[in-house]
PDBML (XML) file of the C-alpha atoms, coordinates in Angstrom:
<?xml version="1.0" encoding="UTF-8" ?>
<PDBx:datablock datablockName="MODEL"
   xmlns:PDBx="http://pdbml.pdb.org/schema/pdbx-v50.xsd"
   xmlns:xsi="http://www.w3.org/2001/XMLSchema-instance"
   xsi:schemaLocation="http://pdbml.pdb.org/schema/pdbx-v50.xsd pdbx-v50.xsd">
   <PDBx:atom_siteCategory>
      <PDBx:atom_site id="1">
         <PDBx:B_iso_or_equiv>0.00</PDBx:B_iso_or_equiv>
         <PDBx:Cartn_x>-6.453</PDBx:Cartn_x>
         <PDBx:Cartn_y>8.615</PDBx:Cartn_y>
         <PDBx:Cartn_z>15.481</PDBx:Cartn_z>
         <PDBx:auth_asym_id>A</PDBx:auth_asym_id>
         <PDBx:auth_atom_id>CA</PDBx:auth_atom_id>
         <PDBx:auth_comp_id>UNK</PDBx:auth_comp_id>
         <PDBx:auth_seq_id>1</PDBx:auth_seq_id>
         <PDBx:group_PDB>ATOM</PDBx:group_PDB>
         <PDBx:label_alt_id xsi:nil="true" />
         <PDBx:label_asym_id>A</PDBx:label_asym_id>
         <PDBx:label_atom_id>CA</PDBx:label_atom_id>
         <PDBx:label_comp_id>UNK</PDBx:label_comp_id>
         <PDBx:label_entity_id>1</PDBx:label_entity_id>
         <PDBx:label_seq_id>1</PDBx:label_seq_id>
         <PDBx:occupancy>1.00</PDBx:occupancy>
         <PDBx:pdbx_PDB_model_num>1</PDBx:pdbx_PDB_model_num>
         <PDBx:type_symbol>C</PDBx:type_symbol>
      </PDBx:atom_site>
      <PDBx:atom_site id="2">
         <PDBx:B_iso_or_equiv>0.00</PDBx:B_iso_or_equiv>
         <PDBx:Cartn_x>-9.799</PDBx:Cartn_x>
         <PDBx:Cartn_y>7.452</PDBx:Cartn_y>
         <PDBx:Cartn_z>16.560</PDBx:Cartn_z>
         <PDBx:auth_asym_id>A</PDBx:auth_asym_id>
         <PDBx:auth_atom_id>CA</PDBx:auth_atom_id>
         <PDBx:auth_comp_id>UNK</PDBx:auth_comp_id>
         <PDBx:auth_seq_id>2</PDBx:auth_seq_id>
         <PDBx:group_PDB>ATOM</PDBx:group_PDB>
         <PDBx:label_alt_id xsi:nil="true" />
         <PDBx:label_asym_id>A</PDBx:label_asym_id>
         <PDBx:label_atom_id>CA</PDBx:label_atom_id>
         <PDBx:label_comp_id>UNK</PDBx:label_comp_id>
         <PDBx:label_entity_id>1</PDBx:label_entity_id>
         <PDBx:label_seq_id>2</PDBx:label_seq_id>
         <PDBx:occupancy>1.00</PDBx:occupancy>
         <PDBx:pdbx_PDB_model_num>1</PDBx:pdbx_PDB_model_num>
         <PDBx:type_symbol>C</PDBx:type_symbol>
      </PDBx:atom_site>
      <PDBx:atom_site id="3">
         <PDBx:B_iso_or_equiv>0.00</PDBx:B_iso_or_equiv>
         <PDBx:Cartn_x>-11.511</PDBx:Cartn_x>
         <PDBx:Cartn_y>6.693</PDBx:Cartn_y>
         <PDBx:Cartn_z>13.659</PDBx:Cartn_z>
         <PDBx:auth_asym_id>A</PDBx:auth_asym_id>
         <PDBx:auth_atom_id>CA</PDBx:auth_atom_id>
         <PDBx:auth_comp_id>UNK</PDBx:auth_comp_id>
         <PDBx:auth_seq_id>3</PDBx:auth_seq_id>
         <PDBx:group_PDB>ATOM</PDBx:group_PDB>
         <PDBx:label_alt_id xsi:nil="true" />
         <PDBx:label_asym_id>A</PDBx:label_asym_id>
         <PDBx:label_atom_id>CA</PDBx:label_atom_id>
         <PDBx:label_comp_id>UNK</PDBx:label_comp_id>
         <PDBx:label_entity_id>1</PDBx:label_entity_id>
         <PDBx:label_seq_id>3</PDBx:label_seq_id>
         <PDBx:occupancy>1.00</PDBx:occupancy>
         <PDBx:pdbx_PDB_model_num>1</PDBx:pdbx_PDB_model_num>
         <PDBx:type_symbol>C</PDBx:type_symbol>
      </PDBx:atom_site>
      <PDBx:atom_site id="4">
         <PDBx:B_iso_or_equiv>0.00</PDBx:B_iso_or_equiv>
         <PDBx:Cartn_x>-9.616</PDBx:Cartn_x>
         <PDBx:Cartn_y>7.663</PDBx:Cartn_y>
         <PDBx:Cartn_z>10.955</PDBx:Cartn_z>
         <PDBx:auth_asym_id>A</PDBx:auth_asym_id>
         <PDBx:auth_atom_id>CA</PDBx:auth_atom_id>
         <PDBx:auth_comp_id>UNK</PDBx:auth_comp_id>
         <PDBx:auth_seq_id>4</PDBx:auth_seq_id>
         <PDBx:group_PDB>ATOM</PDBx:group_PDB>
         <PDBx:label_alt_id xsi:nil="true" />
         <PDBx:label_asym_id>A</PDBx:label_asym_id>
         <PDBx:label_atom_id>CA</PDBx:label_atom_id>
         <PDBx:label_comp_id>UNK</PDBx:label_comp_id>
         <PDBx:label_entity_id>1</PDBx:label_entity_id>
         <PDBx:label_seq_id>4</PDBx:label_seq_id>
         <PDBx:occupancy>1.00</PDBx:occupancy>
         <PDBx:pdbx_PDB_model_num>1</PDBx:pdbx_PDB_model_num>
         <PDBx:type_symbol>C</PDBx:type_symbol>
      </PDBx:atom_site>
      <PDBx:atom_site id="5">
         <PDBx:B_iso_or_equiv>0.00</PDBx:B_iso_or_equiv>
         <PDBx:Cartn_x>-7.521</PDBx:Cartn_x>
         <PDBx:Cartn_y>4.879</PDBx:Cartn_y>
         <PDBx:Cartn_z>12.641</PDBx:Cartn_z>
         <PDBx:auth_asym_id>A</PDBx:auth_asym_id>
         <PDBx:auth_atom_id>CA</PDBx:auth_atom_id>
         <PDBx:auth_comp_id>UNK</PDBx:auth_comp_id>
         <PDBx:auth_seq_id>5</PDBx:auth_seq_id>
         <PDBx:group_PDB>ATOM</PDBx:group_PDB>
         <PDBx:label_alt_id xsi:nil="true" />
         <PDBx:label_asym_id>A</PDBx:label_asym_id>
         <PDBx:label_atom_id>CA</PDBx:label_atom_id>
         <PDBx:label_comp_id>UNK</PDBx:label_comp_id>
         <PDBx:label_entity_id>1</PDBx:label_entity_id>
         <PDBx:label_seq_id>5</PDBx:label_seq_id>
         <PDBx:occupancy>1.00</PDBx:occupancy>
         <PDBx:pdbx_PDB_model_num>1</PDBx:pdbx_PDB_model_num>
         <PDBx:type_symbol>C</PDBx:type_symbol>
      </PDBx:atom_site>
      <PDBx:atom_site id="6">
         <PDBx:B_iso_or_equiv>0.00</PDBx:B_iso_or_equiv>
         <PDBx:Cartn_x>-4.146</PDBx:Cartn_x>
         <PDBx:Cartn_y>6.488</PDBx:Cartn_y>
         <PDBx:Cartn_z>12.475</PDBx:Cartn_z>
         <PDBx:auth_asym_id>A</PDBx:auth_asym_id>
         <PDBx:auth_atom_id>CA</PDBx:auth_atom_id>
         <PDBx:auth_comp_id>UNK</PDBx:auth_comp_id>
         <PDBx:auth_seq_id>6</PDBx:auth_seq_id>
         <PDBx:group_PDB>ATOM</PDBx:group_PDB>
         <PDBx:label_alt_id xsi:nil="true" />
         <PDBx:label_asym_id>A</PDBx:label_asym_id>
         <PDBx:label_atom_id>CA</PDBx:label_atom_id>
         <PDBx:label_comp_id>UNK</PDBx:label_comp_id>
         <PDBx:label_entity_id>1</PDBx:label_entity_id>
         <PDBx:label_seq_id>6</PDBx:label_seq_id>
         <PDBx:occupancy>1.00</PDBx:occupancy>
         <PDBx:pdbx_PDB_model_num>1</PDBx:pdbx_PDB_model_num>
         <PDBx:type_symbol>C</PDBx:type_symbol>
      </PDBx:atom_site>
      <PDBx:atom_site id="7">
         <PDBx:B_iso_or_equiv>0.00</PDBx:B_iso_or_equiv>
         <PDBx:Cartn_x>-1.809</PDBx:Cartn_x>
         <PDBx:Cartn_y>5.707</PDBx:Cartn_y>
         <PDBx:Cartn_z>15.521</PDBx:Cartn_z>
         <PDBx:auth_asym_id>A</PDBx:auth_asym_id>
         <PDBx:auth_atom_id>CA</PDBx:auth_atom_id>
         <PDBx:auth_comp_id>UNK</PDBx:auth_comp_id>
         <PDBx:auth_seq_id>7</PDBx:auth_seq_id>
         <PDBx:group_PDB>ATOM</PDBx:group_PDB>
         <PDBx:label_alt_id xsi:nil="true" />
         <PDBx:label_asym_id>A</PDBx:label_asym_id>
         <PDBx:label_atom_id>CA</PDBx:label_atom_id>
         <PDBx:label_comp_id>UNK</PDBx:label_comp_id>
         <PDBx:label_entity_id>1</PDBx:label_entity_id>
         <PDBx:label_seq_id>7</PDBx:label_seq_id>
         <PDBx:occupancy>1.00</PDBx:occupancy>
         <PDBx:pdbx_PDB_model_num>1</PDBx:pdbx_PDB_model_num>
         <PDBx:type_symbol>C</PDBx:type_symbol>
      </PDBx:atom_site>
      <PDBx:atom_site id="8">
         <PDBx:B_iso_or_equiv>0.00</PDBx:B_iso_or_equiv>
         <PDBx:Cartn_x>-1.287</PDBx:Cartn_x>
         <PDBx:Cartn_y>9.554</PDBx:Cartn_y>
         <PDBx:Cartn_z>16.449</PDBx:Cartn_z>
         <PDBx:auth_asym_id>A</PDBx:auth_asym_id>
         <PDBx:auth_atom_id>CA</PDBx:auth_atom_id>
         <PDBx:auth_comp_id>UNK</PDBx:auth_comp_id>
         <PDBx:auth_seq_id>8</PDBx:auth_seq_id>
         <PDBx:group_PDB>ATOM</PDBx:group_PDB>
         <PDBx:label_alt_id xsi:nil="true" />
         <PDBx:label_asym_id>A</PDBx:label_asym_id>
         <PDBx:label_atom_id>CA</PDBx:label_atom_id>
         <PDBx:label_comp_id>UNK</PDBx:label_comp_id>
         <PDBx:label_entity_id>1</PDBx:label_entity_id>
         <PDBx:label_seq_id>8</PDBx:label_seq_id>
         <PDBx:occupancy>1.00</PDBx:occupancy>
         <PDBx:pdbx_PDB_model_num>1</PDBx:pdbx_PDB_model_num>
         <PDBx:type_symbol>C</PDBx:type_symbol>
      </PDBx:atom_site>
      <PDBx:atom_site id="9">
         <PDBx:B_iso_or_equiv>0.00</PDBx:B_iso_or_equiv>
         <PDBx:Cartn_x>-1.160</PDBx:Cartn_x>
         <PDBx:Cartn_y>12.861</PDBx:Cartn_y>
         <PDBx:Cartn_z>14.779</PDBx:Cartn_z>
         <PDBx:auth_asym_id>A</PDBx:auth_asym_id>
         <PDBx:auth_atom_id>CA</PDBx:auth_atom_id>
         <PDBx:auth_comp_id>UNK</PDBx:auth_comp_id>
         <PDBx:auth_seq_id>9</PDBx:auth_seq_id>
         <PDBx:group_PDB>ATOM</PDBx:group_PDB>
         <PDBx:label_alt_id xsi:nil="true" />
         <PDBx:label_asym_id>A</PDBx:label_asym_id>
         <PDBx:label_atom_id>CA</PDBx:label_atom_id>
         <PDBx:label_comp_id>UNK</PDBx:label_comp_id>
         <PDBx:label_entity_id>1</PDBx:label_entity_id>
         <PDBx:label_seq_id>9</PDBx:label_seq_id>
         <PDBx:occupancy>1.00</PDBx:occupancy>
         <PDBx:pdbx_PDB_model_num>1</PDBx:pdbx_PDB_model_num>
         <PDBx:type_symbol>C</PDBx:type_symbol>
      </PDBx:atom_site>
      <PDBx:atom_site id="10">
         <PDBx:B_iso_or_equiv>0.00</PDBx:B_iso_or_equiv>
         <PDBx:Cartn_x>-4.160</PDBx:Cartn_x>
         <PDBx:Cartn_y>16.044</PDBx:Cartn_y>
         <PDBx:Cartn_z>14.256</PDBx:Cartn_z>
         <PDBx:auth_asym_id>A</PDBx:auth_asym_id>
         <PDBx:auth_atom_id>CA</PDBx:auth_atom_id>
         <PDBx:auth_comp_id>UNK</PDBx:auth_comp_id>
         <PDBx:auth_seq_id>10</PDBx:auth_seq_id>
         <PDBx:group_PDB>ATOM</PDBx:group_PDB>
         <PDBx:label_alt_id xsi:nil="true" />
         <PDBx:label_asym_id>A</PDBx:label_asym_id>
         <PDBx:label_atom_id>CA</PDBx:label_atom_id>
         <PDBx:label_comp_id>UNK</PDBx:label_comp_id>
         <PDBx:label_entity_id>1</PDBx:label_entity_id>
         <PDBx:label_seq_id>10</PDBx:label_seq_id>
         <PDBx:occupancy>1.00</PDBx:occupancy>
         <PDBx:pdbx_PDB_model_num>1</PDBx:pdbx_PDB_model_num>
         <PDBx:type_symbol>C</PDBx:type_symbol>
      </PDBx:atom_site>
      <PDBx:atom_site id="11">
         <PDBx:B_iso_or_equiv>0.00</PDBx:B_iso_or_equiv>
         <PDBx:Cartn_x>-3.735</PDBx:Cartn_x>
         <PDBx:Cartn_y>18.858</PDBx:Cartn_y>
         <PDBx:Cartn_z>12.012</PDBx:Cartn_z>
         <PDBx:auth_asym_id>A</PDBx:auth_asym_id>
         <PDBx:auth_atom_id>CA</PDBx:auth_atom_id>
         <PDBx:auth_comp_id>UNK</PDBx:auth_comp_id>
         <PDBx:auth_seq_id>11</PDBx:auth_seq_id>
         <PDBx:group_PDB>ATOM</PDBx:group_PDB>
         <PDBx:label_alt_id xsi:nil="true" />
         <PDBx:label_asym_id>A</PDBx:label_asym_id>
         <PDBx:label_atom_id>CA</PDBx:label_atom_id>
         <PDBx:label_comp_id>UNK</PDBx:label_comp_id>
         <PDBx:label_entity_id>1</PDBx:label_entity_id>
         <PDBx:label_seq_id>11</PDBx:label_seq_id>
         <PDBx:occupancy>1.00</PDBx:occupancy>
         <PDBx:pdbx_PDB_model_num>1</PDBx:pdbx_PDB_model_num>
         <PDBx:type_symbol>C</PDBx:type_symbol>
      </PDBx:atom_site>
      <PDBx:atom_site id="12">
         <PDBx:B_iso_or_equiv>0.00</PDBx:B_iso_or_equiv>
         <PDBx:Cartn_x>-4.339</PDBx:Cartn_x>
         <PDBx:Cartn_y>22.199</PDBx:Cartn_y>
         <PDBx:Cartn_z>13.018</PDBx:Cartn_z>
         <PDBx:auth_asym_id>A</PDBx:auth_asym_id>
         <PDBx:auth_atom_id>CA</PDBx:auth_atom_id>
         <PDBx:auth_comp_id>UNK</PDBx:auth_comp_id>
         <PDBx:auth_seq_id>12</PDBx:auth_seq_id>
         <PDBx:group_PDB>ATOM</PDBx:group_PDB>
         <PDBx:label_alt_id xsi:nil="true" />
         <PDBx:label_asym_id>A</PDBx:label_asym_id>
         <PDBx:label_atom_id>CA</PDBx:label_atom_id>
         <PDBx:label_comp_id>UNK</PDBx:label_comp_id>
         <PDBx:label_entity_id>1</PDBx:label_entity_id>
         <PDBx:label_seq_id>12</PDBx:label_seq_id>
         <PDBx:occupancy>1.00</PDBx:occupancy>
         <PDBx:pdbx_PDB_model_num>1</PDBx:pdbx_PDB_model_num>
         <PDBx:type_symbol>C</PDBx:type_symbol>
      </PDBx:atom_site>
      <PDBx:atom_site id="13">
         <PDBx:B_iso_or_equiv>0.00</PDBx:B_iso_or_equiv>
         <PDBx:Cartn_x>-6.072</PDBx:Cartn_x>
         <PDBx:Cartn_y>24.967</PDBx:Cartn_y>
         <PDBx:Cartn_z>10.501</PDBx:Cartn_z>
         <PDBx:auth_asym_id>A</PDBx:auth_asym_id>
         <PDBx:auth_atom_id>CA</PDBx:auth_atom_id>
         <PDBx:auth_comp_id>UNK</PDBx:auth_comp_id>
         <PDBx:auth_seq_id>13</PDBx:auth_seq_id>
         <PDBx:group_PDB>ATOM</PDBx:group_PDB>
         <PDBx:label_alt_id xsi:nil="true" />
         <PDBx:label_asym_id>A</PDBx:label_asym_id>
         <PDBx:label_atom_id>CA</PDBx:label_atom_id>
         <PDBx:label_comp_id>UNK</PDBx:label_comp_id>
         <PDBx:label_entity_id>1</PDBx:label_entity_id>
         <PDBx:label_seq_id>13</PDBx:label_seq_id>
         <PDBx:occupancy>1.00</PDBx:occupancy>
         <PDBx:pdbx_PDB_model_num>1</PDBx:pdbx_PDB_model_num>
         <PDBx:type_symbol>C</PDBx:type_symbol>
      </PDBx:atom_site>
      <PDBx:atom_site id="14">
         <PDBx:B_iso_or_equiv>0.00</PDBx:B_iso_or_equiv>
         <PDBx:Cartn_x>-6.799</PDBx:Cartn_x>
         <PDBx:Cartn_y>28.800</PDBx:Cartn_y>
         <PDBx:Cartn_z>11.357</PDBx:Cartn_z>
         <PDBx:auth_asym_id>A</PDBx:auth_asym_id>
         <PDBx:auth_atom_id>CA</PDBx:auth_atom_id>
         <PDBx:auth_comp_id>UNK</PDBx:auth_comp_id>
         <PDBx:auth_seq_id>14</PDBx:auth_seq_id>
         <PDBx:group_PDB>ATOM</PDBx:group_PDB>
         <PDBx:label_alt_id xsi:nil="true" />
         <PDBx:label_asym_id>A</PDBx:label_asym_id>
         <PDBx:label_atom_id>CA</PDBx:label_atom_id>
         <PDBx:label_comp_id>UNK</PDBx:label_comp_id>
         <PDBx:label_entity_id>1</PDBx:label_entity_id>
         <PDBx:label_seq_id>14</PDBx:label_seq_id>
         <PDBx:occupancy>1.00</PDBx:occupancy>
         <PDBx:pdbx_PDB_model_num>1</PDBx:pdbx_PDB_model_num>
         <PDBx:type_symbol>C</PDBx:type_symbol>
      </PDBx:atom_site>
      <PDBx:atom_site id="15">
         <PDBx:B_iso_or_equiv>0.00</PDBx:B_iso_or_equiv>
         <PDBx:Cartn_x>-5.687</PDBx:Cartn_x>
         <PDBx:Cartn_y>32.227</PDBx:Cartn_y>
         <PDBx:Cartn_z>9.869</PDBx:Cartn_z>
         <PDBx:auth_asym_id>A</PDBx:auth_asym_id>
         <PDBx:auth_atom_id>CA</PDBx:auth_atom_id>
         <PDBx:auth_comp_id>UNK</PDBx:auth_comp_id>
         <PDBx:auth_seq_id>15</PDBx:auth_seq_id>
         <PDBx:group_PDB>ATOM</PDBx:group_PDB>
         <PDBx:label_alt_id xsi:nil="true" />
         <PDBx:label_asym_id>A</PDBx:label_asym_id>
         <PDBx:label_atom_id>CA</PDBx:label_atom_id>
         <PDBx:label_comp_id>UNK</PDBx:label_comp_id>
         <PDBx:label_entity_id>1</PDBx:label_entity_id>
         <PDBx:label_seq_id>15</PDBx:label_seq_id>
         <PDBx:occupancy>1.00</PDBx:occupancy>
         <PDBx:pdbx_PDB_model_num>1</PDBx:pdbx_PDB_model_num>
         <PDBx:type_symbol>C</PDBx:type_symbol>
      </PDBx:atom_site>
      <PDBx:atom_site id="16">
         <PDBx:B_iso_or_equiv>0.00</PDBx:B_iso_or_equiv>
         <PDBx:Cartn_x>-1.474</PDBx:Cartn_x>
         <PDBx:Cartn_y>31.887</PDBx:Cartn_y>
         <PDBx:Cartn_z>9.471</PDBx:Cartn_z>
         <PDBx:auth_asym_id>A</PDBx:auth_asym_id>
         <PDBx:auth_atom_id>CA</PDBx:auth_atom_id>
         <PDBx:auth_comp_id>UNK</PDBx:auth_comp_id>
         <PDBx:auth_seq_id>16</PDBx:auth_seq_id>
         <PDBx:group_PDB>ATOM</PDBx:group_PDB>
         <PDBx:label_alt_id xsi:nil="true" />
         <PDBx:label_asym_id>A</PDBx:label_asym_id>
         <PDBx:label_atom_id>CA</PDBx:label_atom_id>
         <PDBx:label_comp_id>UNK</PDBx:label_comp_id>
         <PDBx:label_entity_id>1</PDBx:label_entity_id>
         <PDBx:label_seq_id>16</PDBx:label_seq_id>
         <PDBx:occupancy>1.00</PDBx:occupancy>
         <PDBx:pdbx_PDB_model_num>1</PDBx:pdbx_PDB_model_num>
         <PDBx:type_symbol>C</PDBx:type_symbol>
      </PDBx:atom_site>
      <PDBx:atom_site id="17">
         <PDBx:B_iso_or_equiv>0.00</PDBx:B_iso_or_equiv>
         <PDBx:Cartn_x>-1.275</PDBx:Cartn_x>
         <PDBx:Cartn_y>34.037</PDBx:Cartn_y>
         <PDBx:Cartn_z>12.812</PDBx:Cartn_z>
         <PDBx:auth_asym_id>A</PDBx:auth_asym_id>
         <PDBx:auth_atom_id>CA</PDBx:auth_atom_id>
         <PDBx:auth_comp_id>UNK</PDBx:auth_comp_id>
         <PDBx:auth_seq_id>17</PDBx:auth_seq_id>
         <PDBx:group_PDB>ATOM</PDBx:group_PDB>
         <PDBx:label_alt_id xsi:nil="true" />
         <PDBx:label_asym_id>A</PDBx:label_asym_id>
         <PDBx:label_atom_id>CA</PDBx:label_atom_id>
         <PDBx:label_comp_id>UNK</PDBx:label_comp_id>
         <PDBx:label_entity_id>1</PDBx:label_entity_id>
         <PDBx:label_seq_id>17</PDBx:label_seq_id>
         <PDBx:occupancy>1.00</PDBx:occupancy>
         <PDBx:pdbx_PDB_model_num>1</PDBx:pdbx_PDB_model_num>
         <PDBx:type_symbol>C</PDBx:type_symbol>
      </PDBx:atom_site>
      <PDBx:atom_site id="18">
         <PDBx:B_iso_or_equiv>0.00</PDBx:B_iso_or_equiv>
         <PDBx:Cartn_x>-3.352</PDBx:Cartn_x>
         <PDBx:Cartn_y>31.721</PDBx:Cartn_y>
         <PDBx:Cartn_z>15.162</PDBx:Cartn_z>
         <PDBx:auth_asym_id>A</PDBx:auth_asym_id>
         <PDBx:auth_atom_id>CA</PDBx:auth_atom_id>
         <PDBx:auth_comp_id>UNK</PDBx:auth_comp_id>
         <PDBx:auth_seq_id>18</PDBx:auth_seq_id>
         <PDBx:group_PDB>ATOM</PDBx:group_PDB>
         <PDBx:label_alt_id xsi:nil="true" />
         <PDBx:label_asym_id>A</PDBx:label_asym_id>
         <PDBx:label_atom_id>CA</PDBx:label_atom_id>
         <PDBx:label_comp_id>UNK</PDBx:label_comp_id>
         <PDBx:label_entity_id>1</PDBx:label_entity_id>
         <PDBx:label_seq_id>18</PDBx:label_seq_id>
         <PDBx:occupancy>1.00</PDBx:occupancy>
         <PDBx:pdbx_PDB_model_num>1</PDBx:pdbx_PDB_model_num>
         <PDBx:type_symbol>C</PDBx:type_symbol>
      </PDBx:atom_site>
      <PDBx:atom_site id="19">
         <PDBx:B_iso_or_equiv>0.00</PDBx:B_iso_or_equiv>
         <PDBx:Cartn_x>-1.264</PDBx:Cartn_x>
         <PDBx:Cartn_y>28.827</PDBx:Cartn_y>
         <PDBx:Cartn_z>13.286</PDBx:Cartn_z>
         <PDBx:auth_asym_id>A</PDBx:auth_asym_id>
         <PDBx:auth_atom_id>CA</PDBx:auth_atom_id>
         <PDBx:auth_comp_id>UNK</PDBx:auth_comp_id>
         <PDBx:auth_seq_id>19</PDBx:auth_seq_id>
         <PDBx:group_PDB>ATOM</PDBx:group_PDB>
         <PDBx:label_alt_id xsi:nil="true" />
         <PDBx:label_asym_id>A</PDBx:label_asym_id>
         <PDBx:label_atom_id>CA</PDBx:label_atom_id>
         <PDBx:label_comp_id>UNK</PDBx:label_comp_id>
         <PDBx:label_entity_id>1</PDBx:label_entity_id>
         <PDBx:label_seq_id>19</PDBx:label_seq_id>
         <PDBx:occupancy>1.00</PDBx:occupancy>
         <PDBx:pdbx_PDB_model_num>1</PDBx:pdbx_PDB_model_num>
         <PDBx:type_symbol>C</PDBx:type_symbol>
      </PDBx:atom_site>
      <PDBx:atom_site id="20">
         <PDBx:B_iso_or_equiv>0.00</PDBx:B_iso_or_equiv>
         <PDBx:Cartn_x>1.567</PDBx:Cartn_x>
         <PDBx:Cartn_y>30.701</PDBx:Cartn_y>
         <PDBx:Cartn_z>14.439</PDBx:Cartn_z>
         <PDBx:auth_asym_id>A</PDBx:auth_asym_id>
         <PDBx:auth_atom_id>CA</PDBx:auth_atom_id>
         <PDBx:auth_comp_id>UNK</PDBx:auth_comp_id>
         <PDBx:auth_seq_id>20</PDBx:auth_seq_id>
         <PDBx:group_PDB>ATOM</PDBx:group_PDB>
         <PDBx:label_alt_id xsi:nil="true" />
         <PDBx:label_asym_id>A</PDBx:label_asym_id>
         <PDBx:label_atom_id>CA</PDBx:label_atom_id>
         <PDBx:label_comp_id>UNK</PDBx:label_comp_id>
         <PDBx:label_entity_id>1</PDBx:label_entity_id>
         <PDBx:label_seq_id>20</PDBx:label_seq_id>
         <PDBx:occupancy>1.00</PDBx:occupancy>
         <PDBx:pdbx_PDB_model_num>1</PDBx:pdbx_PDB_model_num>
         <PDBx:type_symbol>C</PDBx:type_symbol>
      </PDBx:atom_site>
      <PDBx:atom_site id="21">
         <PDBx:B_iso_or_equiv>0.00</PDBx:B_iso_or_equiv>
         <PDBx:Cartn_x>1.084</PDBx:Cartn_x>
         <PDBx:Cartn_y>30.975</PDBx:Cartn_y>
         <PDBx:Cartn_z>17.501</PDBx:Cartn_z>
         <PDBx:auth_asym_id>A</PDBx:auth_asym_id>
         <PDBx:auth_atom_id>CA</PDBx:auth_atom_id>
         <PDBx:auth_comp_id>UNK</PDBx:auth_comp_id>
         <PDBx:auth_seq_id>21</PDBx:auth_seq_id>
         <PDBx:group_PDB>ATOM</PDBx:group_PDB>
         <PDBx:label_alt_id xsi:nil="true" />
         <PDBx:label_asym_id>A</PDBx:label_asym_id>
         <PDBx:label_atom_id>CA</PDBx:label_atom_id>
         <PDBx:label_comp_id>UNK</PDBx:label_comp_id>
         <PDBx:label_entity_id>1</PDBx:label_entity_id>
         <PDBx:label_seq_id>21</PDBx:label_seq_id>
         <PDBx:occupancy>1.00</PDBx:occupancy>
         <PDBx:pdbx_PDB_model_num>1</PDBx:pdbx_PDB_model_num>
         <PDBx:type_symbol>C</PDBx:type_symbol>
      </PDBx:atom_site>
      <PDBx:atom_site id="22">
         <PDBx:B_iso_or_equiv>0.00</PDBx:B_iso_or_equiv>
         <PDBx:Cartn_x>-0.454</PDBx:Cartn_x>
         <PDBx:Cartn_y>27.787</PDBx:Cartn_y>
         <PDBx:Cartn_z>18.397</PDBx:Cartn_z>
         <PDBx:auth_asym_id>A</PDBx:auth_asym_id>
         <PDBx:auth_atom_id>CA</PDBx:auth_atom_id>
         <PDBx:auth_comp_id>UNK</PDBx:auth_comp_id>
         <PDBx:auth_seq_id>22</PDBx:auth_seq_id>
         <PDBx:group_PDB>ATOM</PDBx:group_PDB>
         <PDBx:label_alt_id xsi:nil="true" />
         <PDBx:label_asym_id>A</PDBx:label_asym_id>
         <PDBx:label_atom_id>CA</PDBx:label_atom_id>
         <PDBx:label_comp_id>UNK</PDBx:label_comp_id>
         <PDBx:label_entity_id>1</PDBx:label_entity_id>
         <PDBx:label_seq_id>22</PDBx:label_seq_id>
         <PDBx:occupancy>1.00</PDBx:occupancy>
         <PDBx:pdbx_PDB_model_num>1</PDBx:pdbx_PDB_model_num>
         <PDBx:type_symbol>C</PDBx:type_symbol>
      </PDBx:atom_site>
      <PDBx:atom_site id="23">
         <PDBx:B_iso_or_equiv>0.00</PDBx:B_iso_or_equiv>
         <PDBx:Cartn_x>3.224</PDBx:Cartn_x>
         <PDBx:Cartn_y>26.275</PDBx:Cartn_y>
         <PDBx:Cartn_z>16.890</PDBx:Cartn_z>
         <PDBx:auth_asym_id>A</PDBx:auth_asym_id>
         <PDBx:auth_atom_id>CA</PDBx:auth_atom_id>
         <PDBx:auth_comp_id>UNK</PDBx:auth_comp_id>
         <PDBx:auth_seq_id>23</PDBx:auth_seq_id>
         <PDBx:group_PDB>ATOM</PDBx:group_PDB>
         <PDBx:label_alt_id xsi:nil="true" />
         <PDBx:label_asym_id>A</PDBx:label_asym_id>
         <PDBx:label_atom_id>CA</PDBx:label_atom_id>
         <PDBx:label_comp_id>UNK</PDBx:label_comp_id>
         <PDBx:label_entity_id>1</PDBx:label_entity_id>
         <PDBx:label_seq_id>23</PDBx:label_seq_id>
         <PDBx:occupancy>1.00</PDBx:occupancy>
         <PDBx:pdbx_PDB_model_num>1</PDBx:pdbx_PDB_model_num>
         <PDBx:type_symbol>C</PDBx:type_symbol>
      </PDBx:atom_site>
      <PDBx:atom_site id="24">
         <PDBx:B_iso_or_equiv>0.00</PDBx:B_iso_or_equiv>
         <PDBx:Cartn_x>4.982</PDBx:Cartn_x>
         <PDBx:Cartn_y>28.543</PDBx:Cartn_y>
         <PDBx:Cartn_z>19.214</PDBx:Cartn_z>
         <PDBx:auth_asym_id>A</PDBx:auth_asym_id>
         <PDBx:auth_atom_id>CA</PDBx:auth_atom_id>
         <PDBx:auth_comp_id>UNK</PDBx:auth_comp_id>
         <PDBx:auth_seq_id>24</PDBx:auth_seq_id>
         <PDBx:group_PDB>ATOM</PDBx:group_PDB>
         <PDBx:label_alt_id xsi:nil="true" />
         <PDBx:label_asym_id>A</PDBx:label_asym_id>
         <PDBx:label_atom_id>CA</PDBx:label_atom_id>
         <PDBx:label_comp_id>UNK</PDBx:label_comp_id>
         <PDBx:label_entity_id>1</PDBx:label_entity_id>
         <PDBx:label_seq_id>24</PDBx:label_seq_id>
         <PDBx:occupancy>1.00</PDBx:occupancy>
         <PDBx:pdbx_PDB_model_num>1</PDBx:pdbx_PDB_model_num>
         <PDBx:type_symbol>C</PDBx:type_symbol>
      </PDBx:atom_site>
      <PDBx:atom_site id="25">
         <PDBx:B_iso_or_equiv>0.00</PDBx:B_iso_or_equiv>
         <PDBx:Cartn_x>2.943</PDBx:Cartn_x>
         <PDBx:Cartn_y>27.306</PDBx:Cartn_y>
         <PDBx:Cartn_z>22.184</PDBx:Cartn_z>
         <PDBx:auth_asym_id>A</PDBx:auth_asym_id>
         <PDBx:auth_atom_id>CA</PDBx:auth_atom_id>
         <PDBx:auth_comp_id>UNK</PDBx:auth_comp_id>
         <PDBx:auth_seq_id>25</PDBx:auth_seq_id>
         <PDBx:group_PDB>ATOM</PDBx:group_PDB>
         <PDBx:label_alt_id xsi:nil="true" />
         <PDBx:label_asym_id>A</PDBx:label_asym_id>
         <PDBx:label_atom_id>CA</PDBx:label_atom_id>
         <PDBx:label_comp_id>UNK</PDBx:label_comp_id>
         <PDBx:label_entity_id>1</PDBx:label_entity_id>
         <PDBx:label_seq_id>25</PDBx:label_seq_id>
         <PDBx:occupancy>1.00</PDBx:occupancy>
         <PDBx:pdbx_PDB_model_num>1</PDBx:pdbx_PDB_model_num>
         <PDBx:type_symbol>C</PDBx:type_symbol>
      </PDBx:atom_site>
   </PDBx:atom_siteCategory>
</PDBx:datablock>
């Protein structure tokens, strides 16, 4: 949003086990 102008939504990137757990949280 913001900017980009989108009406919601962010992507998250990291190694696949702090992607992991930031989905399980």
């Amino acid at each position: 949003s913001k900017g980009l102008g989108a009406p919601s939504g962010a992507v998250l990137a990291g190694c696949r086990e702090f992607v992991t757990e930031a989905w399980c949280v």
